[in-house]
C-alpha atoms as a PDB file:
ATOM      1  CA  UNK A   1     -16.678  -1.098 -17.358  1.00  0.00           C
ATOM      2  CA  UNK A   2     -16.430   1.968 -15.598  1.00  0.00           C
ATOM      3  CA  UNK A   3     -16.737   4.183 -18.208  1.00  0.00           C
ATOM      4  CA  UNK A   4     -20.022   2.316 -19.203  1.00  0.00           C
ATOM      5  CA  UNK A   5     -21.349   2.439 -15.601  1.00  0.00           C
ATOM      6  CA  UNK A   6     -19.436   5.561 -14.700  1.00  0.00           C
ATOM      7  CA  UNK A   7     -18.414   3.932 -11.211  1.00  0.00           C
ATOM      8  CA  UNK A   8     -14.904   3.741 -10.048  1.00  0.00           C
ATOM      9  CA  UNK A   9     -13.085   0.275  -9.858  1.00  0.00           C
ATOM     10  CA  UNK A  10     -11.064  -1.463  -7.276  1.00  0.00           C
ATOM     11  CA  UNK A  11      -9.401  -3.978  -7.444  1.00  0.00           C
ATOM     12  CA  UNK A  12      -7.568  -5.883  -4.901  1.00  0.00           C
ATOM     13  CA  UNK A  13      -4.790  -7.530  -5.565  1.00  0.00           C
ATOM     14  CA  UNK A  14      -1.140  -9.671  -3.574  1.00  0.00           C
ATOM     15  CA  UNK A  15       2.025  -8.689  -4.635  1.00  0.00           C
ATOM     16  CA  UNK A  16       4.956 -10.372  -5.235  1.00  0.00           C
ATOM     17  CA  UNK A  17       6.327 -12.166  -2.128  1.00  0.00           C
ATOM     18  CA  UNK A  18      10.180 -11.492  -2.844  1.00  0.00           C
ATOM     19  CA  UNK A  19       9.124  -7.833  -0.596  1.00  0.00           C
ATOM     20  CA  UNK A  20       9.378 -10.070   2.544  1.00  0.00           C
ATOM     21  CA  UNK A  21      12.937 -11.223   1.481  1.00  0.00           C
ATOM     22  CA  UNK A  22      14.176  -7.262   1.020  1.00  0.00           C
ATOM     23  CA  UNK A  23      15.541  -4.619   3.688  1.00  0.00           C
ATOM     24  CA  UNK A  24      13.035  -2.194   3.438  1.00  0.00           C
ATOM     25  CA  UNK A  25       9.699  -4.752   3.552  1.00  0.00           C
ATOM     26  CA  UNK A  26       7.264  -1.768   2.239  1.00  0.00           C
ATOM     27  CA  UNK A  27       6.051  -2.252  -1.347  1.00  0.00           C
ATOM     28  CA  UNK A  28       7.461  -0.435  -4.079  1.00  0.00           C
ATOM     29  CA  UNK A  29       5.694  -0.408  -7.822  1.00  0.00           C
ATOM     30  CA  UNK A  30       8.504  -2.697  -9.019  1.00  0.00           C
ATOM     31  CA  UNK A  31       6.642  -5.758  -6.549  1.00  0.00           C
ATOM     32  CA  UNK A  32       3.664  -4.781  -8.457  1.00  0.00           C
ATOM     33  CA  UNK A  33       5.051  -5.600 -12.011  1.00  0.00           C
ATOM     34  CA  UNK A  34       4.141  -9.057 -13.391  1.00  0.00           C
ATOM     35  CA  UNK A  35       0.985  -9.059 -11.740  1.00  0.00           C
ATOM     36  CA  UNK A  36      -1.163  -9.670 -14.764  1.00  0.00           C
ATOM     37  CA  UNK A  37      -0.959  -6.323 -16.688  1.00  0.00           C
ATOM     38  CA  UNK A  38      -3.278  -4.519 -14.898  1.00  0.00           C
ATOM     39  CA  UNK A  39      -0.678  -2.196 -13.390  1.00  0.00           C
ATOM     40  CA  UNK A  40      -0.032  -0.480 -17.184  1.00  0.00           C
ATOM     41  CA  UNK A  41      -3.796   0.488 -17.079  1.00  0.00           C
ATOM     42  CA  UNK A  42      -4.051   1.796 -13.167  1.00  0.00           C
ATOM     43  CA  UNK A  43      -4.688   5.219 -12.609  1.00  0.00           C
ATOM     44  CA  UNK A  44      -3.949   4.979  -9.073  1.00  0.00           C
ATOM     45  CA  UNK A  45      -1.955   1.999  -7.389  1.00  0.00           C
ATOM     46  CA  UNK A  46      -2.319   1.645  -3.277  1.00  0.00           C
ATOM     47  CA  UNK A  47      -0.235  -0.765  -0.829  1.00  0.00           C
ATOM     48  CA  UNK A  48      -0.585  -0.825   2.305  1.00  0.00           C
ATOM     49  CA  UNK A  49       2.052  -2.384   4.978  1.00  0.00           C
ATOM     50  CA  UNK A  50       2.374  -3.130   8.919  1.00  0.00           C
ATOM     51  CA  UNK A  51       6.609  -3.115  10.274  1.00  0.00           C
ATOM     52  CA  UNK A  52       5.079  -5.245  12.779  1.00  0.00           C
ATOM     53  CA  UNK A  53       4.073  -8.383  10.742  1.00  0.00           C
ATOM     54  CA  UNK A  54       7.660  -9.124   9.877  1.00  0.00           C
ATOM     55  CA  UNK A  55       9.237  -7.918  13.269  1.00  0.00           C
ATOM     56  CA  UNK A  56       6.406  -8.926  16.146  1.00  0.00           C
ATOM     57  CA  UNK A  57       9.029  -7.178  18.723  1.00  0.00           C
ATOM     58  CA  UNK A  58       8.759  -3.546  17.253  1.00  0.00           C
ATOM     59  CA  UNK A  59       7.006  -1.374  19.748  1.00  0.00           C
ATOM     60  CA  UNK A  60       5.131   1.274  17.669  1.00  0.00           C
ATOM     61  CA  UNK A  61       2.272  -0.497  15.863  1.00  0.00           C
ATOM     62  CA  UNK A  62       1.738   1.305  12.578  1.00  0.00           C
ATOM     63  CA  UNK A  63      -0.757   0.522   9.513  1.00  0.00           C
ATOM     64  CA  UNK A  64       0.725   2.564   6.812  1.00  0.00           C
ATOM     65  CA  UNK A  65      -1.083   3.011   3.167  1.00  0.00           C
ATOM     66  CA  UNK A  66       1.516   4.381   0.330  1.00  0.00           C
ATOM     67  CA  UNK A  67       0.758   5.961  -3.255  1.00  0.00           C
ATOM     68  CA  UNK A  68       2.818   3.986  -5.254  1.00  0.00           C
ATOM     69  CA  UNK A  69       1.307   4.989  -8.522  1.00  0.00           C
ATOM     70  CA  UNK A  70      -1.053   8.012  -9.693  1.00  0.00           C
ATOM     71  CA  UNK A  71      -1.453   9.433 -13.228  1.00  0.00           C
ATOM     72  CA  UNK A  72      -2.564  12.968 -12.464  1.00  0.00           C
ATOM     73  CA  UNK A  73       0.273  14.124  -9.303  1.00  0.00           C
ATOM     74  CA  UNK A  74       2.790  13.443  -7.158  1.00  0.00           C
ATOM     75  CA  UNK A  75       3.243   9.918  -6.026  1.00  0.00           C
ATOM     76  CA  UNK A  76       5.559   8.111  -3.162  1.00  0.00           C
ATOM     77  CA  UNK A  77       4.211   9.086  -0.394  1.00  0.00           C
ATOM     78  CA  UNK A  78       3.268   6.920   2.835  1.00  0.00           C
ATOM     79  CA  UNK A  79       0.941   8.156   5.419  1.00  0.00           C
ATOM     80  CA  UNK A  80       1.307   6.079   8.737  1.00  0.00           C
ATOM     81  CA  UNK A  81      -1.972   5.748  11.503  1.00  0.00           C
ATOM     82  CA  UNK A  82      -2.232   4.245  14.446  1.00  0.00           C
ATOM     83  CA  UNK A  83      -3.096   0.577  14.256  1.00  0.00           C
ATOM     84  CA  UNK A  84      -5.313  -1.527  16.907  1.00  0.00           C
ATOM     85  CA  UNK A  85      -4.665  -5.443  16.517  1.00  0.00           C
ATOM     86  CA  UNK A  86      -7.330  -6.152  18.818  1.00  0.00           C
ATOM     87  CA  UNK A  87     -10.493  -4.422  17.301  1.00  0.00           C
ATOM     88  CA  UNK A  88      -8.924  -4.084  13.585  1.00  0.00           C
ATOM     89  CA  UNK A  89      -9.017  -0.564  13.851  1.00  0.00           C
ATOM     90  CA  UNK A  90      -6.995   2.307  11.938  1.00  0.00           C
ATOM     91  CA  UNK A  91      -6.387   4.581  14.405  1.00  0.00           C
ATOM     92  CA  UNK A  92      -5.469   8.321  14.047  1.00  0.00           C
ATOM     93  CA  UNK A  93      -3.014  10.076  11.647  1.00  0.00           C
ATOM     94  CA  UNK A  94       0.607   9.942  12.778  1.00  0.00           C
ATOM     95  CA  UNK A  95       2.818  10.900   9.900  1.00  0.00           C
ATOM     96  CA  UNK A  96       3.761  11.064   6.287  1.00  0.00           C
ATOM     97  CA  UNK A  97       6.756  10.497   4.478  1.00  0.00           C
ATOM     98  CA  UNK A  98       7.976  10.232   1.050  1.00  0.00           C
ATOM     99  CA  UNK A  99       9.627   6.628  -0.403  1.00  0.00           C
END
């Protein structure tokens, strides 16, 4: 399809929900396996997590987006940005680090 209609493709998609049971509650490409097949194909593969959704005490509000898949680089990076609950708003950059 995108090929024929040269136009990018997104799709959006939950992950397994064992990632809540783990340590470390960020996605990692292994959550993404056995989601339909789709991963195989991806040339890019996104998550995104918030610390603060599994501990509501944590000061620092983060919404953090990592690279857990890209064909053509580096990938395992997570870039962290300021997060406003109340007006659903990414704020600015804070930091990056690598999985």
């Amino acid at each position: 399809m995108a090929e024929r209609y040269d136009v990018h493709v997104l799709l959006l998609a939950q992950i397994n929900r064992t990632v809540a049971k783990q340590s470390d509650k960020r996605p990692s490409r292994e959550d993404v396996k056995g989601s339909g097949g789709w991963e195989e194909v991806a040339d890019q593969i996104f998550a995104v997590h918030r610390e603060k959704v599994y501990d509501p005490d944590d000061d620092e509000d983060l919404f953090e987006v990592g690279l857990l898949k890209q064909k053509l680089g580096p990938f395992g990076t997570w870039y962290s940005y300021e997060w406003t609950a109340k007006f659903l708003r990414i704020g600015k950059f804070v930091e990056s680090s690598s999985a």
